[in-house]
C-alpha atoms as a PDB file:
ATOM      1  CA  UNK A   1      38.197  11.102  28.052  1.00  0.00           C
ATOM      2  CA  UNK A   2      40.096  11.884  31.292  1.00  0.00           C
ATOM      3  CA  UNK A   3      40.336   9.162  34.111  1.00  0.00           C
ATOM      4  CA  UNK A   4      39.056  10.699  37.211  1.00  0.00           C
ATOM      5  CA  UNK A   5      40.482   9.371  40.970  1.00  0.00           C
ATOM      6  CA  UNK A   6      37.433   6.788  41.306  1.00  0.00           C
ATOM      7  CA  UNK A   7      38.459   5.431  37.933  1.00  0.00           C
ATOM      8  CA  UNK A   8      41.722   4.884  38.904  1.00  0.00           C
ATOM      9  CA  UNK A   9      40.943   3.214  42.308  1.00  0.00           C
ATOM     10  CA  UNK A  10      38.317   1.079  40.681  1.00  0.00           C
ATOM     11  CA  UNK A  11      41.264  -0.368  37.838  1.00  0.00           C
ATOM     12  CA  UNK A  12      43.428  -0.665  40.838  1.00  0.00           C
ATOM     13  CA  UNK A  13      41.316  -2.771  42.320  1.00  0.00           C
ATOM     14  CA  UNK A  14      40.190  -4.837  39.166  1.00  0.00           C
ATOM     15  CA  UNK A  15      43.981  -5.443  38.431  1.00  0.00           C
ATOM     16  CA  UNK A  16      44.325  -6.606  41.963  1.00  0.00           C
ATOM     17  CA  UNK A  17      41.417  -9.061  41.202  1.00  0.00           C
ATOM     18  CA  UNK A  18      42.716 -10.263  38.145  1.00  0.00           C
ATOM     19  CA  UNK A  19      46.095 -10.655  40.105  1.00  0.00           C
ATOM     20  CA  UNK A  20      44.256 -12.697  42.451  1.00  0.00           C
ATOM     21  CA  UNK A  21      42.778 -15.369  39.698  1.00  0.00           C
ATOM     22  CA  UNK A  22      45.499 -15.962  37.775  1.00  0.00           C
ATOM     23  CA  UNK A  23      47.821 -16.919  41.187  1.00  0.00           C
ATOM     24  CA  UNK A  24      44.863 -19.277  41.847  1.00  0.00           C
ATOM     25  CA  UNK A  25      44.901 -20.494  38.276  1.00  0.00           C
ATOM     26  CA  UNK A  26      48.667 -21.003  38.356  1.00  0.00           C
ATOM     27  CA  UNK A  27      48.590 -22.497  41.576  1.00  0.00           C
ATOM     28  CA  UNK A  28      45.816 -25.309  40.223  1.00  0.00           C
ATOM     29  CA  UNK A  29      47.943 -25.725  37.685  1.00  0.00           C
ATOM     30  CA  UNK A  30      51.730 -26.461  39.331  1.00  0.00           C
ATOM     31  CA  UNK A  31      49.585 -28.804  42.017  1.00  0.00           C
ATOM     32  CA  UNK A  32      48.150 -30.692  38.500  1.00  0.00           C
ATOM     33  CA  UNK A  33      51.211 -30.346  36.365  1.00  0.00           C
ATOM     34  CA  UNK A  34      49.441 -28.130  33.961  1.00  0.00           C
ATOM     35  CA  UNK A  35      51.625 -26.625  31.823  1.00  0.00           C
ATOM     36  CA  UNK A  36      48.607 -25.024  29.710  1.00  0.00           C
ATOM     37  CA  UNK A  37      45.434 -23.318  29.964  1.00  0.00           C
ATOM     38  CA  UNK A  38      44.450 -26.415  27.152  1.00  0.00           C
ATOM     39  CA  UNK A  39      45.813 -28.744  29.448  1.00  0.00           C
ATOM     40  CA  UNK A  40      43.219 -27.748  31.828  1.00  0.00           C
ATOM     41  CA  UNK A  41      40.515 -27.259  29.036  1.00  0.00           C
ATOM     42  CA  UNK A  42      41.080 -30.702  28.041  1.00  0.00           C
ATOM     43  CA  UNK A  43      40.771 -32.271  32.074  1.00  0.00           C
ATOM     44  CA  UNK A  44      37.452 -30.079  32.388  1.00  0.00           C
ATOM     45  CA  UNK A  45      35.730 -30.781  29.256  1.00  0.00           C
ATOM     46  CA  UNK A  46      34.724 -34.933  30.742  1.00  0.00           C
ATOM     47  CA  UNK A  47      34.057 -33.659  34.050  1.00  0.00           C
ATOM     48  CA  UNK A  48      31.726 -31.173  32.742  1.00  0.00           C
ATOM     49  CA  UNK A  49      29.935 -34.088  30.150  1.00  0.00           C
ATOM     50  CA  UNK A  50      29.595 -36.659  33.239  1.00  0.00           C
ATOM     51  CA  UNK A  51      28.637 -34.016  35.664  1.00  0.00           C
ATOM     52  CA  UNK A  52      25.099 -34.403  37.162  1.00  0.00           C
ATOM     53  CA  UNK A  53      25.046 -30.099  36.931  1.00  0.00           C
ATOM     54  CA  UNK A  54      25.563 -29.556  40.610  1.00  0.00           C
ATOM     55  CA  UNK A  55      29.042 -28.540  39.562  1.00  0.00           C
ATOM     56  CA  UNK A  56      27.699 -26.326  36.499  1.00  0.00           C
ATOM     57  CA  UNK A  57      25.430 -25.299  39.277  1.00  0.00           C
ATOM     58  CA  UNK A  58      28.169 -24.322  41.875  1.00  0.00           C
ATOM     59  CA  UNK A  59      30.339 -22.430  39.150  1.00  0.00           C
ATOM     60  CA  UNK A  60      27.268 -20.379  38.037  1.00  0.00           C
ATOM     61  CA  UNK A  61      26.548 -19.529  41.846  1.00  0.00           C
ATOM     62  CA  UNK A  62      30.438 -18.497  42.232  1.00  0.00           C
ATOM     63  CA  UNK A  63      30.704 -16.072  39.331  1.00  0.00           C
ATOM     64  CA  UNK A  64      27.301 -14.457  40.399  1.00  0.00           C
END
């Protein structure tokens, strides 16, 4: 299998995505004092059993 140019650009960019989330993660998670991905696991897991959907609804609608 050989990468081709437009392979290469599109990893580029899917590294520069990924780049993108996990500085947004991280930055969520200095602002909270996170110090874990199961720190936040365990601050979303209420929200998300006492939420009314509209923010099930909203996350759905984001990652579409």
């Amino acid at each position: 299998m050989d990468l081709q140019k437009d392979d290469i650009v599109k990893i580029a960019e899917g590294l520069r995505l990924i780049e993108e989330g996990v500085e947004l993660i991280q930055g969520v998670m200095r602002e909270k004092n996170f110090k874990s991905i199961k720190d936040i696991a365990e601050s979303l897991i209420p929200v998300f059993k006492v939420d009314d959907d509209s923010l099930t609804d909203s996350i759905i609608n984001r990652l579409e």
